[in-house]
Protein backbone atom coordinates (compact mmCIF):
# COMPACT_ATOMS: atom_id res chain seq x y z
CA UNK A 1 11.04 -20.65 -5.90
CA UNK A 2 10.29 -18.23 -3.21
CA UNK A 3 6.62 -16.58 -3.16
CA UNK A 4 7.69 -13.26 -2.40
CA UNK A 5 11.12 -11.80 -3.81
CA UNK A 6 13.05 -8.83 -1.85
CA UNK A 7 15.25 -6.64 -4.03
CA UNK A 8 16.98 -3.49 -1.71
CA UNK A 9 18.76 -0.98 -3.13
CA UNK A 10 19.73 2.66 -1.91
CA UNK A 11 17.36 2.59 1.05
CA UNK A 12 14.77 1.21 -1.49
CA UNK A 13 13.15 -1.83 -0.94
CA UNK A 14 11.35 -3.88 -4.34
CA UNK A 15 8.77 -6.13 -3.00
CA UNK A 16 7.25 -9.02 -5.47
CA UNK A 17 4.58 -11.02 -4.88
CA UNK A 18 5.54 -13.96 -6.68
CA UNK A 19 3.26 -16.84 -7.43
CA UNK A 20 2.34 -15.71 -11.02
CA UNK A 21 0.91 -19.01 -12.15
CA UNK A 22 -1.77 -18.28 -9.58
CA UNK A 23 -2.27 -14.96 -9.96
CA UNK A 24 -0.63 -13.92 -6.96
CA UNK A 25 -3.57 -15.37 -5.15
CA UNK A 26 -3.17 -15.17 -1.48
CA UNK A 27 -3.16 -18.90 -0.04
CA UNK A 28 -1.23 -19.58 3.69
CA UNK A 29 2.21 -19.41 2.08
CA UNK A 30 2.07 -16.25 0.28
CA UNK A 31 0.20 -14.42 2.90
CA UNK A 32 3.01 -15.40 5.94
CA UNK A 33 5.45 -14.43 3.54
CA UNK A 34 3.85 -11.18 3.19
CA UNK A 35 3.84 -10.50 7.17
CA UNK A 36 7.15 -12.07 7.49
CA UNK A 37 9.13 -9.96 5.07
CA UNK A 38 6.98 -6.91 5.71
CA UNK A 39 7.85 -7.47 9.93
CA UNK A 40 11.07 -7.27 8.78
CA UNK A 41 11.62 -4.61 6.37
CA UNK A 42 9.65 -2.60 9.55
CA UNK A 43 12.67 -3.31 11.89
CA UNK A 44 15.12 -2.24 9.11
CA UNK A 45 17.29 0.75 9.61
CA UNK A 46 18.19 1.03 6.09
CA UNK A 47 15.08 0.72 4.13
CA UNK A 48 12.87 4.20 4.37
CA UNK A 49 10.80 3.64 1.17
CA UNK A 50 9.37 0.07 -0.11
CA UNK A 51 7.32 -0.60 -3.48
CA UNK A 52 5.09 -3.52 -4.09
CA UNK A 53 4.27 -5.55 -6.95
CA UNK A 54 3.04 -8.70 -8.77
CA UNK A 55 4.88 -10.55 -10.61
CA UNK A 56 3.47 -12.12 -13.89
CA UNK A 57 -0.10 -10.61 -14.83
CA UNK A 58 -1.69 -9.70 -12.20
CA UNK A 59 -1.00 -7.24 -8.91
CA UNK A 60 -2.91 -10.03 -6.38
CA UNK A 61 -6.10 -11.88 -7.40
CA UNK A 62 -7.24 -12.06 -3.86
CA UNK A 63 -7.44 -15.19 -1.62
CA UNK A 64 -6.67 -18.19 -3.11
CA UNK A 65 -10.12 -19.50 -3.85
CA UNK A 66 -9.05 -23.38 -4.35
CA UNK A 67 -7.33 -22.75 -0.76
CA UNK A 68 -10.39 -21.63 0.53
CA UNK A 69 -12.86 -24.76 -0.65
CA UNK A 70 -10.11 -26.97 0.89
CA UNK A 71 -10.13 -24.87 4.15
CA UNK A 72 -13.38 -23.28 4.42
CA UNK A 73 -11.95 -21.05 8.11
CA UNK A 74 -9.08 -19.98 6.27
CA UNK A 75 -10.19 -16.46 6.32
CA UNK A 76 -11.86 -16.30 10.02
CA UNK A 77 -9.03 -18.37 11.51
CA UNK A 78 -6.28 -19.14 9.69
CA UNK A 79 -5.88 -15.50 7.59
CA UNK A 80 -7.66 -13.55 9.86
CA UNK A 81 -10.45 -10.41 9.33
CA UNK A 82 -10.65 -7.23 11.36
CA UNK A 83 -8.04 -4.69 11.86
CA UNK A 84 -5.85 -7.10 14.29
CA UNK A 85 -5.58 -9.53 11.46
CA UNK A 86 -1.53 -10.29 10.80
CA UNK A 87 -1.73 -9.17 7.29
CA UNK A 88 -3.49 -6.10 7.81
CA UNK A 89 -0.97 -4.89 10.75
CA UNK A 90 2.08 -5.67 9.05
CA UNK A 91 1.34 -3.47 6.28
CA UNK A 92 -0.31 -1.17 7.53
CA UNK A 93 1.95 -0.52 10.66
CA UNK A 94 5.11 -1.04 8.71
CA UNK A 95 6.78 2.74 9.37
CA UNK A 96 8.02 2.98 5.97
CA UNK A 97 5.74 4.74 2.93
CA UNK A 98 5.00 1.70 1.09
CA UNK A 99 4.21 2.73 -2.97
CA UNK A 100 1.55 0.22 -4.43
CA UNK A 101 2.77 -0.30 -8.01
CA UNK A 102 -0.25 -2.37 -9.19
CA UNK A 103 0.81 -4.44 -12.81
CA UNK A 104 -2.41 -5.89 -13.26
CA UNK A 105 -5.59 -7.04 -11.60
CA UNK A 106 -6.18 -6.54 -7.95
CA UNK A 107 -9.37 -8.29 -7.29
CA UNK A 108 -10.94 -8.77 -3.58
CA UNK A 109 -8.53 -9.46 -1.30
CA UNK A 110 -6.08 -8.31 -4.04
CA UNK A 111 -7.35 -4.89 -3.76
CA UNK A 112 -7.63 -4.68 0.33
CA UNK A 113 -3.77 -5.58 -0.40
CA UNK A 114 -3.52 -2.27 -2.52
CA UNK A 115 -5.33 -0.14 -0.70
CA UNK A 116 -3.31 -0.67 2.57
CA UNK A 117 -0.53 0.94 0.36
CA UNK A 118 0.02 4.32 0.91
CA UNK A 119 -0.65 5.60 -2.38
CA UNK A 120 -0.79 3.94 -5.80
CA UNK A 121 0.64 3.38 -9.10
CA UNK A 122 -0.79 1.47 -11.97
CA UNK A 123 0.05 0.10 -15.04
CA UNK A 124 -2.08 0.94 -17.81
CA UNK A 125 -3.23 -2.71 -17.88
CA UNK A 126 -4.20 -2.38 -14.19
CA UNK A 127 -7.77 -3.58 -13.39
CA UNK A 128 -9.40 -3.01 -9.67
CA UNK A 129 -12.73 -4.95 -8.29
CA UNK A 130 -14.02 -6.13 -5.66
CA UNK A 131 -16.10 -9.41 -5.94
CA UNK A 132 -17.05 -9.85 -2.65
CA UNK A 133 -20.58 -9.81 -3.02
CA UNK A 134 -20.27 -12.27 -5.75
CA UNK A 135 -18.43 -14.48 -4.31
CA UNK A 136 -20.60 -14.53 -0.73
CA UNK A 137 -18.40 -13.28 1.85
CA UNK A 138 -17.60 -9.38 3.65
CA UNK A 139 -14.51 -7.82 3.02
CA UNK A 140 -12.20 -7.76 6.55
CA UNK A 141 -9.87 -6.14 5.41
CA UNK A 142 -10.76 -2.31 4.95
CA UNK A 143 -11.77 -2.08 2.07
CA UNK A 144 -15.94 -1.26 2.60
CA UNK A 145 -14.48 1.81 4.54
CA UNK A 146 -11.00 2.98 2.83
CA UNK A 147 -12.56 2.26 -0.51
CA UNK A 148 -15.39 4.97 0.15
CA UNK A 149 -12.64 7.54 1.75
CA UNK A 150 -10.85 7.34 -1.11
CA UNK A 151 -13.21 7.84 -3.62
CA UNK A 152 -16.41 8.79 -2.21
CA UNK A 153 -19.44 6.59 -1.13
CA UNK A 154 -21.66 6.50 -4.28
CA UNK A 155 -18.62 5.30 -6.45
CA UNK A 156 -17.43 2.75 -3.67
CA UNK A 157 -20.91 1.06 -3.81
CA UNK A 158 -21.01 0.75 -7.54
CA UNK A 159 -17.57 -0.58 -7.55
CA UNK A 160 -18.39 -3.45 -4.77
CA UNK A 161 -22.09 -3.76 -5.38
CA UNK A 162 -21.68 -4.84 -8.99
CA UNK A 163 -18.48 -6.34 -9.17
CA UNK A 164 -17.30 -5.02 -12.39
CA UNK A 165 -14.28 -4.03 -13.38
CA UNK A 166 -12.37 -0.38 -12.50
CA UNK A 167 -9.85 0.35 -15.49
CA UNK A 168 -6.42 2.11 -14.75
CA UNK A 169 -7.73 5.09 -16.20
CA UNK A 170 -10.79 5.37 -14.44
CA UNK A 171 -9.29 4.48 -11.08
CA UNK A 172 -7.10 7.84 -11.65
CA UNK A 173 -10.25 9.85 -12.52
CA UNK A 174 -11.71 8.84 -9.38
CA UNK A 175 -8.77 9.38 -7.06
CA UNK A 176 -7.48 5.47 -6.30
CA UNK A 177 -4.57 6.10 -8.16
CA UNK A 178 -1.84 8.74 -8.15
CA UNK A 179 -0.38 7.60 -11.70
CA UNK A 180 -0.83 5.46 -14.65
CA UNK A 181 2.18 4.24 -16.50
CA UNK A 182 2.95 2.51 -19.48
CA UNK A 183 3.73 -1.36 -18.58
CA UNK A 184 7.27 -1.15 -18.83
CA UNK A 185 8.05 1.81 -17.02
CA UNK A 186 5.31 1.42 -14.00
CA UNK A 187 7.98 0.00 -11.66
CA UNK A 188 10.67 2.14 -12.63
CA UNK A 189 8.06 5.05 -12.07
CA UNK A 190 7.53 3.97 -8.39
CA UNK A 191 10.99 3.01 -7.52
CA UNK A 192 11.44 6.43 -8.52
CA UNK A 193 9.36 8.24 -6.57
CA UNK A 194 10.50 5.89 -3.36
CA UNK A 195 14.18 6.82 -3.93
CA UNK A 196 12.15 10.61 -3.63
CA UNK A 197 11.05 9.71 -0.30
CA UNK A 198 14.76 7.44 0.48
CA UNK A 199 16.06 11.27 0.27
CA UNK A 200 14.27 12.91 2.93
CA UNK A 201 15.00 13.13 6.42
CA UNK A 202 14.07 9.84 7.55
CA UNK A 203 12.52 10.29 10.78
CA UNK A 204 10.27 12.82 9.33
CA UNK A 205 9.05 10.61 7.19
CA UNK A 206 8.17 8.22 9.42
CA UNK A 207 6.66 10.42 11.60
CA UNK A 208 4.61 12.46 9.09
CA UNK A 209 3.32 9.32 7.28
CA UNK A 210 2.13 8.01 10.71
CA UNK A 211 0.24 11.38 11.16
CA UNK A 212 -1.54 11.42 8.06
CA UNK A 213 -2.93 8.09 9.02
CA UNK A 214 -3.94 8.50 12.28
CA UNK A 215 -5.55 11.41 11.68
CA UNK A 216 -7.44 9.76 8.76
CA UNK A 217 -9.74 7.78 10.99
CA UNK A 218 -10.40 10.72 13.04
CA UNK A 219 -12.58 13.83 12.59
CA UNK A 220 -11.25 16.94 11.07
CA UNK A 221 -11.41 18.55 14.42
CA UNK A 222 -9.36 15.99 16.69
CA UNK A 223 -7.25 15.08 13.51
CA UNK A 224 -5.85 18.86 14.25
CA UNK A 225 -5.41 18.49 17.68
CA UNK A 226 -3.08 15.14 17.04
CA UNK A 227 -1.13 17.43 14.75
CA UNK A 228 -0.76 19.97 17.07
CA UNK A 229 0.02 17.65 20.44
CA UNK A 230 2.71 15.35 17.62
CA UNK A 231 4.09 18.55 15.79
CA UNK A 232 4.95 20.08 19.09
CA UNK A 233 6.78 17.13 20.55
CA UNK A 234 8.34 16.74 17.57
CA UNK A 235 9.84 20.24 17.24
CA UNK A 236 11.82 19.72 20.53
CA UNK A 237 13.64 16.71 18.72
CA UNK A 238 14.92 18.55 15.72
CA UNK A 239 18.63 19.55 15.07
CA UNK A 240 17.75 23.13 13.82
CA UNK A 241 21.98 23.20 12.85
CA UNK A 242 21.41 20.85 9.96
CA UNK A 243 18.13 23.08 8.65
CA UNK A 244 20.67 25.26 6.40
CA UNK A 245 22.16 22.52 4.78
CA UNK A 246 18.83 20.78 3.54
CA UNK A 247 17.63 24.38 2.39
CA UNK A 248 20.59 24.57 0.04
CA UNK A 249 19.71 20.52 -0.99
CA UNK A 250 16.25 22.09 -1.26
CA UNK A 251 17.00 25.06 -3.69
CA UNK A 252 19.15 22.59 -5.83
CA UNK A 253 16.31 19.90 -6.38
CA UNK A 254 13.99 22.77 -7.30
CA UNK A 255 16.84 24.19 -9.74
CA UNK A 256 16.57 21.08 -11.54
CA UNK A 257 13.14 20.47 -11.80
């Protein structure tokens, strides 16, 4: 049985983590299946929208914590921590928007998963935390800083100070997640909103998404300059012959919505 299953359809990409007795935890096999099929999806020319998943109960309970008593350096060599680490550049570089649709718990490393998403769905039975504390280790994966970004600082440090749990509904409240949906209809819901994004011009997308990020580690002041300096090189690219005909594809979608 493979650890992470790949269903593509109509420029959508379905990724499932898939070691559901487990949890999902991340041990060595999951996680180089993760930058493997992630690496690839990247190169695709098909693929413009991908949604991930767990399979089973949970979204990802973190790192595989009987992995890591057999191999204490599994996170500082074998995983790797810092923004270089393989895991955290093949998701987070991957071109594509990638749609978190979280089924369940993401816990630790689970949830440093999640939040290298671009934005997230959840099931209603979806729990967040972040146990690093309690465990004894630093997260290495972005979370002390996204999680804080996202949500603000005060609620960040309750959330990874304590260790307790973050309900679906809460995490919406706050701003972590974009939508809660019933259990059955969570995946549909995000496969949904990728097939959105499939329809768009692609480069665009690509583009724009990689804006938005960049210019979320920067100040509000050099975040406009990027957009300025990107926009304008941009503009010279663009087939303004084909504007007319997305206008009228445009006006139709809003017709029907």
């Amino acid at each position: 049985m493979s650890v992470i299953e790949v269903r593509e359809k109509a420029g959508v990409a379905l990724v499932t983590l898939n070691r559901p007795s487990a949890n999902n935890a991340l041990n060595r096999e999951l996680t180089a299946a993760i930058i493997a099929t992630f690496t690839a999806l990247a190169a695709s020319e098909t693929i413009r929208a991908i949604v991930l998943t767990g399979a089973g109960r949970a979204f990802c309970a973190g790192v595989d914590l009987k992995a890591l008593t057999d191999e204490p350096e599994l996170l500082s060599r074998g995983l790797g921590l810092g923004p270089q680490s393989p895991i955290v550049v093949a998701v987070e570089q991957c071109p594509q928007p990638i749609i978190g649709a979280v089924n369940g718990a993401a816990v630790t490393g689970g949830f440093e998963l999640a939040l290298a998403c671009d934005f997230l769905f959840a099931s209603e039975h979806a729990r967040f935390a972040d146990t690093h504390a309690r465990v004894g280790i630093l997260p290495g994966w972005g979370l002390s800083q996204k999680l804080s970004r996202l949500i603000g600082i005060n609620r960040a440090r309750e959330i990874s100070l304590t260790g307790n749990f973050v309900d679906a509904h809460r995490a919406e409240a706050w701003g972590l997640v974009n939508r809660v949906c019933s259990a059955e209809e969570l995946v549909e819901e995000a496969l949904a909103s990728a097939a959105q994004i499939a329809e768009a011009d692609p480069d665009t997308v690509v583009a724009l998404k990689s804006l938005m990020n960049d210019g979320a580690k920067e100040s509000l002041g050099e975040a406009l300059e990027i957009e300025g300096d990107r926009g304008n090189a941009f503009a010279k690219t663009v087939d303004y012959s084909q504007m007319a005909g997305r206008l009228a594809s445009l006006r139709q979608r809003a017709a029907k919505q």
